[in-house]
N, C-alpha and C. Protein backbone atom coordinates (compact mmCIF):
# COMPACT_ATOMS: atom_id res chain seq x y z
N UNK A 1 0.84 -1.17 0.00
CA UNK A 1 0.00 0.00 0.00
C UNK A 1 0.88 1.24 0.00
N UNK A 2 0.74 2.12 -0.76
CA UNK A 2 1.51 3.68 -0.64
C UNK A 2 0.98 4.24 0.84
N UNK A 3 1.67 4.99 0.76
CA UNK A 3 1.77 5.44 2.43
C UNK A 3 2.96 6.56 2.38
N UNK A 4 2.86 7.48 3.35
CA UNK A 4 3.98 8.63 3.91
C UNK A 4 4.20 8.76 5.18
N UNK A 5 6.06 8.93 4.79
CA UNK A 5 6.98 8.90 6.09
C UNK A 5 7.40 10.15 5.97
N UNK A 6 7.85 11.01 7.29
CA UNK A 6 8.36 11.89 7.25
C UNK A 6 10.32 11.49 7.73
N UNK A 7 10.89 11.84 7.72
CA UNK A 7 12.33 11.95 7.93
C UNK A 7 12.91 13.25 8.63
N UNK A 8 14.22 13.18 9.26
CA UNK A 8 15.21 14.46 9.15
C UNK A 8 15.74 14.81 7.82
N UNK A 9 16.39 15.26 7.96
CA UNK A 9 16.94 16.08 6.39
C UNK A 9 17.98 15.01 6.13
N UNK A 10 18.57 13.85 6.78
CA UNK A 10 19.86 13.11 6.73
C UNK A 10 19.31 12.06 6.20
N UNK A 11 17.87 11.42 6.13
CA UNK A 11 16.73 10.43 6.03
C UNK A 11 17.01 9.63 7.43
N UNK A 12 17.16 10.41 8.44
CA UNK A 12 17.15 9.40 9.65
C UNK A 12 15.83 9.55 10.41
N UNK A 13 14.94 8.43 11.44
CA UNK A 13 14.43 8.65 11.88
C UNK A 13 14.38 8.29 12.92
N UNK A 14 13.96 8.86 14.38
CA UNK A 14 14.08 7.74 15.32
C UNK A 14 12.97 7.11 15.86
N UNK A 15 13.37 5.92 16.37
CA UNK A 15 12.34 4.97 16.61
C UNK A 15 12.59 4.63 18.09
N UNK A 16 11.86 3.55 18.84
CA UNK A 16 11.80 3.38 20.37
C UNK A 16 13.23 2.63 20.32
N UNK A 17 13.85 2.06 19.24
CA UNK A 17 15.16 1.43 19.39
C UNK A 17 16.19 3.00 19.12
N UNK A 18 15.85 3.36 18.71
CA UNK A 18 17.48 4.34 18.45
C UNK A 18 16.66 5.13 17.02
N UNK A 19 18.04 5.88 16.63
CA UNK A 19 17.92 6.18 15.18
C UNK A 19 18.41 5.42 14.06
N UNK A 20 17.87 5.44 13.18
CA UNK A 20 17.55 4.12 11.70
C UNK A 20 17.96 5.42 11.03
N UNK A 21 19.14 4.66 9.83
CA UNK A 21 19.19 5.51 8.33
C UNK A 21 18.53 4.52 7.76
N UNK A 22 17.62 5.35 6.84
CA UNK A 22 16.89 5.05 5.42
C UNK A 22 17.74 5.29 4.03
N UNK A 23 17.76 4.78 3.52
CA UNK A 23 17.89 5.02 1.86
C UNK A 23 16.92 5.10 0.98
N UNK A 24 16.77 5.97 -0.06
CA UNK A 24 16.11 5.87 -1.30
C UNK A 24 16.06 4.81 -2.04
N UNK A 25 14.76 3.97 -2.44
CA UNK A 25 14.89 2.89 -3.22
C UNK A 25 15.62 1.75 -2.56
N UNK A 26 15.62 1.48 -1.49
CA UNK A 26 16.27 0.44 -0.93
C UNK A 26 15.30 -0.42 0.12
N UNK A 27 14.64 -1.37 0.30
CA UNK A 27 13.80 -1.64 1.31
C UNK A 27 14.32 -1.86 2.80
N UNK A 28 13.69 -1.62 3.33
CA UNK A 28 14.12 -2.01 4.76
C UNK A 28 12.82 -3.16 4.94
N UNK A 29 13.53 -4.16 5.97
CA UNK A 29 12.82 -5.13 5.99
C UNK A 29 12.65 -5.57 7.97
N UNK A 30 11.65 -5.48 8.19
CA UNK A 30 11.97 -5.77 9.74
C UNK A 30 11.18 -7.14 10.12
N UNK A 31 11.37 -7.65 11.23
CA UNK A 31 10.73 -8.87 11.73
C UNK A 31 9.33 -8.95 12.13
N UNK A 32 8.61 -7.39 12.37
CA UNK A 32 7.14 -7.98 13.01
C UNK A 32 6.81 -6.61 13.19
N UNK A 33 5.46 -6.39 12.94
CA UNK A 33 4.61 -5.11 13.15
C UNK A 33 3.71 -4.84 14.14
N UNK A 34 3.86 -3.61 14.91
CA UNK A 34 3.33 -3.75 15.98
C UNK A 34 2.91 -2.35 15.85
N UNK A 35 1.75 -1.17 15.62
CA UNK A 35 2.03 0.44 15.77
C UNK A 35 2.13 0.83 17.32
N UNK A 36 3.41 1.65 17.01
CA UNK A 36 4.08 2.39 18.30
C UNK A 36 4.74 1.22 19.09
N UNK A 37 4.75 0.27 18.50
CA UNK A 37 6.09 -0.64 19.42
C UNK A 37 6.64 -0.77 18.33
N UNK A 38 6.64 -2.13 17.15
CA UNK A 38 8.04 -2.45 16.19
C UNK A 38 7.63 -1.98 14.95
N UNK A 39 8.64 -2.72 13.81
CA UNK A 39 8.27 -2.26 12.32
C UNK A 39 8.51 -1.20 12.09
N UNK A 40 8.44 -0.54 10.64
CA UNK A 40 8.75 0.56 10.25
C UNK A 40 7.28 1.18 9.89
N UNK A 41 7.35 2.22 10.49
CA UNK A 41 5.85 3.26 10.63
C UNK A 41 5.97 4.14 9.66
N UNK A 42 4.66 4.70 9.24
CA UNK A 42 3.95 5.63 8.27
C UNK A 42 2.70 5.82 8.48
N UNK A 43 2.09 6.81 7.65
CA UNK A 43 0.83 6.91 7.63
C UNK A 43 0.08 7.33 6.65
N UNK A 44 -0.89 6.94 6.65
CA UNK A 44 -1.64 6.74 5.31
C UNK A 44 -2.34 8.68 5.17
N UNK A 45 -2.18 8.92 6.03
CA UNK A 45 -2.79 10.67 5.66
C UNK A 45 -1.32 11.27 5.75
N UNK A 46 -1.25 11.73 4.42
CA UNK A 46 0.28 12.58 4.60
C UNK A 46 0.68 13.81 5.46
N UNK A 47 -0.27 14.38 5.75
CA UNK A 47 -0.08 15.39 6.93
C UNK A 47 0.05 14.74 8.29
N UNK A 48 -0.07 13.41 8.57
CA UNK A 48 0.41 13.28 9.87
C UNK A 48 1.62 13.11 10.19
N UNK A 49 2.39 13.01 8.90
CA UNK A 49 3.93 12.73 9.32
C UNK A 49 4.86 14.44 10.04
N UNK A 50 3.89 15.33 10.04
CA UNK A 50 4.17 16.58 10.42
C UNK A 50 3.75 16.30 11.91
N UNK A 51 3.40 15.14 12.62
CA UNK A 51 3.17 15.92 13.89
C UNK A 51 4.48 15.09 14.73
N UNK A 52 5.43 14.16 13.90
CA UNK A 52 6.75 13.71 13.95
C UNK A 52 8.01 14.64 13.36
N UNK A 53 7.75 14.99 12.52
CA UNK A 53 8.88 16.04 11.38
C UNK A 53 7.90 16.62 10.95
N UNK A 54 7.69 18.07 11.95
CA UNK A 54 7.01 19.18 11.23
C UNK A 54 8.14 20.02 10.46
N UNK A 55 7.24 20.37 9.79
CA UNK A 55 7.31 21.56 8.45
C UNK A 55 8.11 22.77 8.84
N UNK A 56 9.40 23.46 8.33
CA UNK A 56 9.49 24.13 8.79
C UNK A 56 11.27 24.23 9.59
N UNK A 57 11.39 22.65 9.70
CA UNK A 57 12.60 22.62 10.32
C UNK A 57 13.70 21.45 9.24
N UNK A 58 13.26 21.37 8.19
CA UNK A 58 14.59 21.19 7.33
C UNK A 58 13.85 19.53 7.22
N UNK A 59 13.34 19.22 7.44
CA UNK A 59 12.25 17.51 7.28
C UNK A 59 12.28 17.33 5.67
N UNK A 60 11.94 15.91 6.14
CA UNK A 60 11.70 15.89 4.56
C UNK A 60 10.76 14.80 4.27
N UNK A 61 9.79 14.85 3.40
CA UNK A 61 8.49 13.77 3.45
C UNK A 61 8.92 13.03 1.96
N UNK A 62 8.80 11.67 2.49
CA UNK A 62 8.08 10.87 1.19
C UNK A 62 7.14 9.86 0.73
N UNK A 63 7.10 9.50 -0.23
CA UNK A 63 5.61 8.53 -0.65
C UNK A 63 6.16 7.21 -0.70
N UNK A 64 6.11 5.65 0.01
CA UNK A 64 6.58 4.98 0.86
C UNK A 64 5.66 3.90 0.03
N UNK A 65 6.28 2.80 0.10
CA UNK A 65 5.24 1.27 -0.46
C UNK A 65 5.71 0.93 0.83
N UNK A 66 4.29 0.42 1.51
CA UNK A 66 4.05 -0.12 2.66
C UNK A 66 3.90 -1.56 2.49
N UNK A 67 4.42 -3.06 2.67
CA UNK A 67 4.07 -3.97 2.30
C UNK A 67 4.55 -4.99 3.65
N UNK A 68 4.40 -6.29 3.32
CA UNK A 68 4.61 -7.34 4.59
C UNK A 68 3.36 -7.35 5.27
N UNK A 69 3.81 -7.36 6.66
CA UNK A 69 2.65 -7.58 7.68
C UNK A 69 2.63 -6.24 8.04
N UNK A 70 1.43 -5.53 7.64
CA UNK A 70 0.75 -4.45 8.31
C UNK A 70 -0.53 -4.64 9.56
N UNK A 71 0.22 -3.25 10.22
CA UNK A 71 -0.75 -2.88 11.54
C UNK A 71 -1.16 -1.75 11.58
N UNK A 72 -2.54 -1.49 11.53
CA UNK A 72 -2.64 -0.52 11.70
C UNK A 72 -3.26 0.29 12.96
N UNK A 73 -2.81 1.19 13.33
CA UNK A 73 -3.75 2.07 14.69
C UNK A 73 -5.20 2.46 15.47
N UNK A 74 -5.77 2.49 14.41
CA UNK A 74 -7.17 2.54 13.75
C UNK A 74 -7.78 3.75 14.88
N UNK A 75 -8.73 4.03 14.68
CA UNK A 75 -9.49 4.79 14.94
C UNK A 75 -9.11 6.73 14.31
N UNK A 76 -8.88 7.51 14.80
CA UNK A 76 -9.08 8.90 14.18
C UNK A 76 -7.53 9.10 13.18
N UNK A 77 -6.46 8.06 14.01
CA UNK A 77 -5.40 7.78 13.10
C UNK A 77 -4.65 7.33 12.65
N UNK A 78 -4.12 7.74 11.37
CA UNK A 78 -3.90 6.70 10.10
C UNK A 78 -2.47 6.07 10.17
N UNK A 79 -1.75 6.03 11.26
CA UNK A 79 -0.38 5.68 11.90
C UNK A 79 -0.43 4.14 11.53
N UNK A 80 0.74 3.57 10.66
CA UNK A 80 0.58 2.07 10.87
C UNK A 80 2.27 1.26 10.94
N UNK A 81 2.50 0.44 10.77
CA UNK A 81 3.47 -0.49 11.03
C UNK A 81 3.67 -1.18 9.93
N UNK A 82 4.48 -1.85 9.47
CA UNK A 82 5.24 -2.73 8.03
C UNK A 82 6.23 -3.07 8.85
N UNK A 83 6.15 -4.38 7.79
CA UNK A 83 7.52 -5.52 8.04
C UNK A 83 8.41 -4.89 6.88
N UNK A 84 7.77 -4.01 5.94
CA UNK A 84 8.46 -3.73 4.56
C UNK A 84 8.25 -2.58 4.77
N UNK A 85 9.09 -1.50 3.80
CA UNK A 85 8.83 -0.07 3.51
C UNK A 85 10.29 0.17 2.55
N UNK A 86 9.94 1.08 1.56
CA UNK A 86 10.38 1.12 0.30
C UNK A 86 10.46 2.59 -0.11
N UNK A 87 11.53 3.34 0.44
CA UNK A 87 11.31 4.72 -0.04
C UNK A 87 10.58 5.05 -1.51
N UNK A 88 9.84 5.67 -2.06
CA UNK A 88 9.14 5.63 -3.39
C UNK A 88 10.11 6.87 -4.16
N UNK A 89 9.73 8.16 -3.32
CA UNK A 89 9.75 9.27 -4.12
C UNK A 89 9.84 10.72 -2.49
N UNK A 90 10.71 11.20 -3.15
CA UNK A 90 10.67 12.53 -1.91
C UNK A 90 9.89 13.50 -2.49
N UNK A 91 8.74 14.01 -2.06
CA UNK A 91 7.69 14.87 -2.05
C UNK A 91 8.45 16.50 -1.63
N UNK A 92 7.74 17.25 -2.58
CA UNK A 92 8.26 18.77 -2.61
C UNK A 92 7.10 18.93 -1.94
N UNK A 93 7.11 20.50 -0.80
CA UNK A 93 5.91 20.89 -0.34
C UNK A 93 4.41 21.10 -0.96
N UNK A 94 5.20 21.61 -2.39
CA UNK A 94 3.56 21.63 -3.21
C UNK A 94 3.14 19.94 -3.34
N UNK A 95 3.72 19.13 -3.30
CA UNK A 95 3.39 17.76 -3.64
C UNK A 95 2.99 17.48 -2.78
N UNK A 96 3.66 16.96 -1.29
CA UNK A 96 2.82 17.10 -0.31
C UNK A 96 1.56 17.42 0.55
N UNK A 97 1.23 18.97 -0.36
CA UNK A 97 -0.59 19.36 0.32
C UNK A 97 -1.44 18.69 -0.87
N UNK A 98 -0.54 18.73 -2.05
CA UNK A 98 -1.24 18.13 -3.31
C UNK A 98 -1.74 16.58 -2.79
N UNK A 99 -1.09 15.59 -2.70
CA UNK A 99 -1.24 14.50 -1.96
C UNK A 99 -2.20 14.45 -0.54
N UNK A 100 -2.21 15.97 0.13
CA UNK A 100 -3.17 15.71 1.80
C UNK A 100 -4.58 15.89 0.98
N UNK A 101 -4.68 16.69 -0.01
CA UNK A 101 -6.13 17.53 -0.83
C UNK A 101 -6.42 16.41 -1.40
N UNK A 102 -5.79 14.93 -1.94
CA UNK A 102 -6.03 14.27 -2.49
C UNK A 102 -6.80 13.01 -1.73
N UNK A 103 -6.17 13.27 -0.33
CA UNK A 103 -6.54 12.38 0.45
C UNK A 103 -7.58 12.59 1.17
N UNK A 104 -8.11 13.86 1.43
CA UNK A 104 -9.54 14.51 1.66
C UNK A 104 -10.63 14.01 0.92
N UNK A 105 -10.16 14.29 -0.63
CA UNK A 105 -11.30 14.31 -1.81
C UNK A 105 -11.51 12.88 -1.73
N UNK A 106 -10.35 11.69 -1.27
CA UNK A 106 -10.79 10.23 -1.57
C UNK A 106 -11.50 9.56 -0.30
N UNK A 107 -11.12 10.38 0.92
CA UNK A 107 -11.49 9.76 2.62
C UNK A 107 -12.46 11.16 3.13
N UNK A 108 -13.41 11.38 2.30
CA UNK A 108 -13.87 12.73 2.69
C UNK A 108 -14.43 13.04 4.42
N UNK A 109 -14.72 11.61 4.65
CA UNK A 109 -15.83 11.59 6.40
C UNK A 109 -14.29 11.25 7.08
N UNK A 110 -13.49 11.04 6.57
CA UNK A 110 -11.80 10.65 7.83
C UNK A 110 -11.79 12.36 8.38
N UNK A 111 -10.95 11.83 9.16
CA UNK A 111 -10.52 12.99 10.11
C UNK A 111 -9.29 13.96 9.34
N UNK A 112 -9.29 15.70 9.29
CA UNK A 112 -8.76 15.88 8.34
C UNK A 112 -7.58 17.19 8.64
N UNK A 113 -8.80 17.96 9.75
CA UNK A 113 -8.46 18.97 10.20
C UNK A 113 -7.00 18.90 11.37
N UNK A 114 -5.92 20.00 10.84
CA UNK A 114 -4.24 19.86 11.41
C UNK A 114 -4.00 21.68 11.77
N UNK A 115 -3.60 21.61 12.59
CA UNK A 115 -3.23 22.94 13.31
C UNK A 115 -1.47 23.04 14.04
N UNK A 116 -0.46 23.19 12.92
CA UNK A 116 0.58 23.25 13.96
C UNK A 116 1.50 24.13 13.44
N UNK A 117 2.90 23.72 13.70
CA UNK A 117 3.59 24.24 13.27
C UNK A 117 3.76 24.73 11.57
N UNK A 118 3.73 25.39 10.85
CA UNK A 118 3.62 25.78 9.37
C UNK A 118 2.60 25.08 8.86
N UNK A 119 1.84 24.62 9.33
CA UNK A 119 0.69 23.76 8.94
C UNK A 119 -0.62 24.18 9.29
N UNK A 120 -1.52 24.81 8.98
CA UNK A 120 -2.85 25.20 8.96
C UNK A 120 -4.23 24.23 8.17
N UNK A 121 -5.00 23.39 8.28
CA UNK A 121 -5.91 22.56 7.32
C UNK A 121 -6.98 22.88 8.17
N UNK A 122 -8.10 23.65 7.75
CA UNK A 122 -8.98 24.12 8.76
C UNK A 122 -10.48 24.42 8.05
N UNK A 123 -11.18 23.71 8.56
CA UNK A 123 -12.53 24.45 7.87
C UNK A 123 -12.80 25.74 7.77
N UNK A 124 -12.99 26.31 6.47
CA UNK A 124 -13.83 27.49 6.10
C UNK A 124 -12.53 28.55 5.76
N UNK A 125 -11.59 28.72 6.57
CA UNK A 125 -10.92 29.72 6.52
C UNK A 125 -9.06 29.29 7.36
N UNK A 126 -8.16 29.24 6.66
CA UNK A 126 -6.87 28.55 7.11
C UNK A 126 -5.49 29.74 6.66
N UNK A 127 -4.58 29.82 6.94
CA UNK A 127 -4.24 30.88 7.11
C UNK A 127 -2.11 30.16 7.30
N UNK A 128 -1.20 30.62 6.17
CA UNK A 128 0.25 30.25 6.12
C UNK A 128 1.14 31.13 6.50
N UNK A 129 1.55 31.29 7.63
CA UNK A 129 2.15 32.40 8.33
C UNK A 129 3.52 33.15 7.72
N UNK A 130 3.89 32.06 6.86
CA UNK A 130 5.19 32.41 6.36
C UNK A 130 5.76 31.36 4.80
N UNK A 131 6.94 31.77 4.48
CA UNK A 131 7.58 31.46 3.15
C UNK A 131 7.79 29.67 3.92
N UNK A 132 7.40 28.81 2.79
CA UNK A 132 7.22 27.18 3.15
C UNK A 132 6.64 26.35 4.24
N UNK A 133 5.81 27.21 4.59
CA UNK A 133 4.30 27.19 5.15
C UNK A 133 3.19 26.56 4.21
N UNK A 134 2.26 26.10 4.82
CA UNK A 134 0.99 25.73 4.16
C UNK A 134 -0.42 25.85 4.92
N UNK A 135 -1.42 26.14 3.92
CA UNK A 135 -2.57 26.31 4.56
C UNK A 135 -3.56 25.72 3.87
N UNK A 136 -4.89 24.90 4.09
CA UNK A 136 -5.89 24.56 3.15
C UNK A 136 -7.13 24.34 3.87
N UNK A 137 -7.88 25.25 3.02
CA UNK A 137 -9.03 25.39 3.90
C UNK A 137 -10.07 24.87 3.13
N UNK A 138 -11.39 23.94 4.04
CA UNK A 138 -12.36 22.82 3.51
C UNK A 138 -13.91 23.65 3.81
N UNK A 139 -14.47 23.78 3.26
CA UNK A 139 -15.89 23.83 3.69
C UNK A 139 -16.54 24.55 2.56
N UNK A 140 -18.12 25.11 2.93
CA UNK A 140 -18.66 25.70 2.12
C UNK A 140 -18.09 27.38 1.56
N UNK A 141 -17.74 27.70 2.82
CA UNK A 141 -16.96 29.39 2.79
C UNK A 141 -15.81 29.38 2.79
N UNK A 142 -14.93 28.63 2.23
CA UNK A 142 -13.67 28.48 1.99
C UNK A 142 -13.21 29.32 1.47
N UNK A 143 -12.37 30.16 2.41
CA UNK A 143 -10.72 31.32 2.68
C UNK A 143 -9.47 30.50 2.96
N UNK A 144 -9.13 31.12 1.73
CA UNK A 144 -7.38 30.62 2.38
C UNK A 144 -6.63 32.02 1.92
N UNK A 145 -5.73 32.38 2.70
CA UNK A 145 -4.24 33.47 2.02
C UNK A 145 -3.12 32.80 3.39
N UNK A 146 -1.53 33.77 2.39
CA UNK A 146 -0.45 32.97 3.16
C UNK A 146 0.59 34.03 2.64
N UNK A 147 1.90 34.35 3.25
CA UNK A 147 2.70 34.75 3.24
C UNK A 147 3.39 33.94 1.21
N UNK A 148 4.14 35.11 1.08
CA UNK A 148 4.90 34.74 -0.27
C UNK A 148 5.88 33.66 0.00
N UNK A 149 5.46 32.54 -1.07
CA UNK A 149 6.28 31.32 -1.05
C UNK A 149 5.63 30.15 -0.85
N UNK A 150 4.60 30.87 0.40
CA UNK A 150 3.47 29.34 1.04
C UNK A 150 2.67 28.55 0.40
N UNK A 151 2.51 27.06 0.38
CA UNK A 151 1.32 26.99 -0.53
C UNK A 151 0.37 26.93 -0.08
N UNK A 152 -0.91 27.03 -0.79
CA UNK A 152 -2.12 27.06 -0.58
C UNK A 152 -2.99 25.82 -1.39
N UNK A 153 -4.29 25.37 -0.43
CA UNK A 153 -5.39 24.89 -1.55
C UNK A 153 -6.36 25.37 -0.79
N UNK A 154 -7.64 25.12 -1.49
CA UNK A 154 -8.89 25.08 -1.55
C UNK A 154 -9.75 24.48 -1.66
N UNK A 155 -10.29 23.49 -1.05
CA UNK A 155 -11.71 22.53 -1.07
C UNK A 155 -12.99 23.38 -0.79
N UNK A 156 -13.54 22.74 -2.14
CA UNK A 156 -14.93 23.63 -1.90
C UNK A 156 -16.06 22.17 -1.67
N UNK A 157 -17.01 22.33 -0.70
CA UNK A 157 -17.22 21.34 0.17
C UNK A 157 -18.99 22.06 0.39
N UNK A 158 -19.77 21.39 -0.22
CA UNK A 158 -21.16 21.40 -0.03
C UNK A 158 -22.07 20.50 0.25
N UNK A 159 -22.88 20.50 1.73
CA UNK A 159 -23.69 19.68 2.04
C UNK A 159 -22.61 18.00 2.12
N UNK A 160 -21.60 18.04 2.53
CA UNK A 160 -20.76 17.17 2.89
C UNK A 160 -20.13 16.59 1.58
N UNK A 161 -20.66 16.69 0.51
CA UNK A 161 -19.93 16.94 -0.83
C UNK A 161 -19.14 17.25 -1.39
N UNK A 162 -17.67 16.74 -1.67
CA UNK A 162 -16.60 18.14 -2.33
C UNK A 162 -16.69 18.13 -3.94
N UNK A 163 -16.64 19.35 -3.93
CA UNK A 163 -17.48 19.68 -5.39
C UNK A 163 -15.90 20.25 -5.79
N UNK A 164 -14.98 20.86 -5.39
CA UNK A 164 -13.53 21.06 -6.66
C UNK A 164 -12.71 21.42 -5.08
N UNK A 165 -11.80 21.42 -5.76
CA UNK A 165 -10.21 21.07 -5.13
C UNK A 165 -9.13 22.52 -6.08
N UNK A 166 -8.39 22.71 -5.46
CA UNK A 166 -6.97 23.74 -6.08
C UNK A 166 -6.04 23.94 -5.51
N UNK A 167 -4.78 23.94 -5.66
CA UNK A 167 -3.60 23.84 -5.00
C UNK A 167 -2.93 25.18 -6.08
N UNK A 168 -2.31 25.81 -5.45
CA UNK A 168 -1.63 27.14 -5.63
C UNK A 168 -0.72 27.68 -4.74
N UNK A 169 0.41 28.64 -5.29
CA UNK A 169 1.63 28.87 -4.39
C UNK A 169 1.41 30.15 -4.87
N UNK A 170 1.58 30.98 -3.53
CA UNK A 170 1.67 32.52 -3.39
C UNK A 170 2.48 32.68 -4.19
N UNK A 171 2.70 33.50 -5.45
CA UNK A 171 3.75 34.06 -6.28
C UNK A 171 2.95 34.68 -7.04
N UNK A 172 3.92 35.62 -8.00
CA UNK A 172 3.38 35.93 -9.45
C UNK A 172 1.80 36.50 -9.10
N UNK A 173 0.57 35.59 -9.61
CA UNK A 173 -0.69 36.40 -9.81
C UNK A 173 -1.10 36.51 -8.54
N UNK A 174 -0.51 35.19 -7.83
CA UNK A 174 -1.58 35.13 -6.68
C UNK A 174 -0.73 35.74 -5.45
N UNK A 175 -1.34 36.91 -4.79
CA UNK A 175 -0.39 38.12 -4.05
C UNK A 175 -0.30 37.04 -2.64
N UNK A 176 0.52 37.62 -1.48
CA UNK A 176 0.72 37.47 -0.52
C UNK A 176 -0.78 38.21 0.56
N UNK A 177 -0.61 37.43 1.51
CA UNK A 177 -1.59 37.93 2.67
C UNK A 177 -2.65 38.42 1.90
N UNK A 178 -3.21 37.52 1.03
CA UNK A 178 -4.87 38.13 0.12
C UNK A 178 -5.52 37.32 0.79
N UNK A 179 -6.87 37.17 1.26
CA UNK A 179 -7.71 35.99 0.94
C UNK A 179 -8.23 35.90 0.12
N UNK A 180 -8.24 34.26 -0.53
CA UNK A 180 -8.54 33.85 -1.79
C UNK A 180 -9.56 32.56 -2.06
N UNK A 181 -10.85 32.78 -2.61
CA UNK A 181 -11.50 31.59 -2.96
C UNK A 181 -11.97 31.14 -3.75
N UNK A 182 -12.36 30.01 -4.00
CA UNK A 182 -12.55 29.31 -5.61
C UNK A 182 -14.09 30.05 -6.41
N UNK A 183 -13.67 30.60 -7.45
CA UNK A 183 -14.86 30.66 -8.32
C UNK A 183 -14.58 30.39 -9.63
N UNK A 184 -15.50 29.48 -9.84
CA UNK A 184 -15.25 28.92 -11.40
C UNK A 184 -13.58 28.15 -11.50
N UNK A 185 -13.52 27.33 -10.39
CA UNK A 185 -12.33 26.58 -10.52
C UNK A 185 -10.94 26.84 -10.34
N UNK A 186 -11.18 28.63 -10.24
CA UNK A 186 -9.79 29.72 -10.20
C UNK A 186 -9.86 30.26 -8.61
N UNK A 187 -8.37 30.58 -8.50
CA UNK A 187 -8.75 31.43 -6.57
C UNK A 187 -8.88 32.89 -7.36
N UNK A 188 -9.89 33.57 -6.67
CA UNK A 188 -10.19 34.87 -6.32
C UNK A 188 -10.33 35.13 -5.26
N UNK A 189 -9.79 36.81 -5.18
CA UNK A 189 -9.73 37.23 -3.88
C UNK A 189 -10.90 37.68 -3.71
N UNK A 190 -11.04 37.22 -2.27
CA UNK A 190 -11.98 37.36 -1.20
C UNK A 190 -11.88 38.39 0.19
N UNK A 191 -13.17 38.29 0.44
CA UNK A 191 -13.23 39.54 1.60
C UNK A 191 -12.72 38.69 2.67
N UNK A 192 -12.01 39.16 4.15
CA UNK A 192 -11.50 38.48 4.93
C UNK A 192 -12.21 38.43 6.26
């Protein structure tokens, strides 16, 4: 199963044994899956690997084949365990919210909403404090703006429905500290 790990900037991570180097394209293979005791962990909503390696401090996320004996955590989160894990691909920040917006539109009733460090995902109105920051805001009155550099999306979300999706990076057309919301598939600025 695809899945996302977050890392340090070195691809190390630590675990209840110590710190583990990872490699790109190389599997790691462990004896038995257990979440939050053994195995190699991920999670199936890519924004949770930010509440391990948040955003902001030199981290680095990627998209992971999860295989072997999986465990998973279950209930509000998507944290699980592998006997296998397979670096895939290292995710750029726009790829990253691209991938969380993706995972909304496919798990729409999962749990979605993230509040932390450079990370904002908030109904109606979400907000990127700074340059490689992110913000994405879900509902019917969906506002998002962010400092130059940050990215942004937009779920437009009716009667529990998501009716369109947009991912965009403050630059060029789209100004800094605007609020901005979807009409006709495009962000326009909005009143705040």
């Amino acid at each position: 199963m695809l899945a996302y790990k977050g890392f340090n900037a070195d691809l190390t991570c630590t675990c209840g044994r110590g710190t583990f180097q990872y490699e790109i394209g190389k599997t790691i293979k462990e004896s038995k899956s257990k979440c939050r005791n053994s195995g190699a962990h991920c999670a199936e909503y890519p924004l949770e690997c930010l509440r391990w390696y948040p955003l902001g401090c030199g981290n680095r996320y990627f998209l992971v084949e999860a295989s072997g004996s999986l465990d998973e955590l279950g209930g509000t989160d998507t944290q699980l365990a592998c006997t296998e894990i397979t670096l895939l691909k290292e995710l750029s920040l726009r790829e990253l919210v691209g991938h969380a917006m993706m995972y909304m539109v496919n798990h729409p009733l999962r749990e979605w909403e993230m509040n932390m460090q450079c990370c904002s995902v908030r109904k109606d109105k979400a907000e990127a404090w700074s340059e490689g920051s992110m913000a994405i805001a879900r509902g019917p009155h969906h506002k998002v703006k962010g400092a130059a550099g940050s990215v942004l999306g937009l779920i437009r979300e009716v009667n529990g429905e998501i009716e369109e999706a947009r991912l965009f990076k403050v630059n060029g057309t789209i100004k800094p500290n605007t609020w901005y919301t979807l009409e006709g598939r495009e962000p326009k600025e909005a009143e705040g």
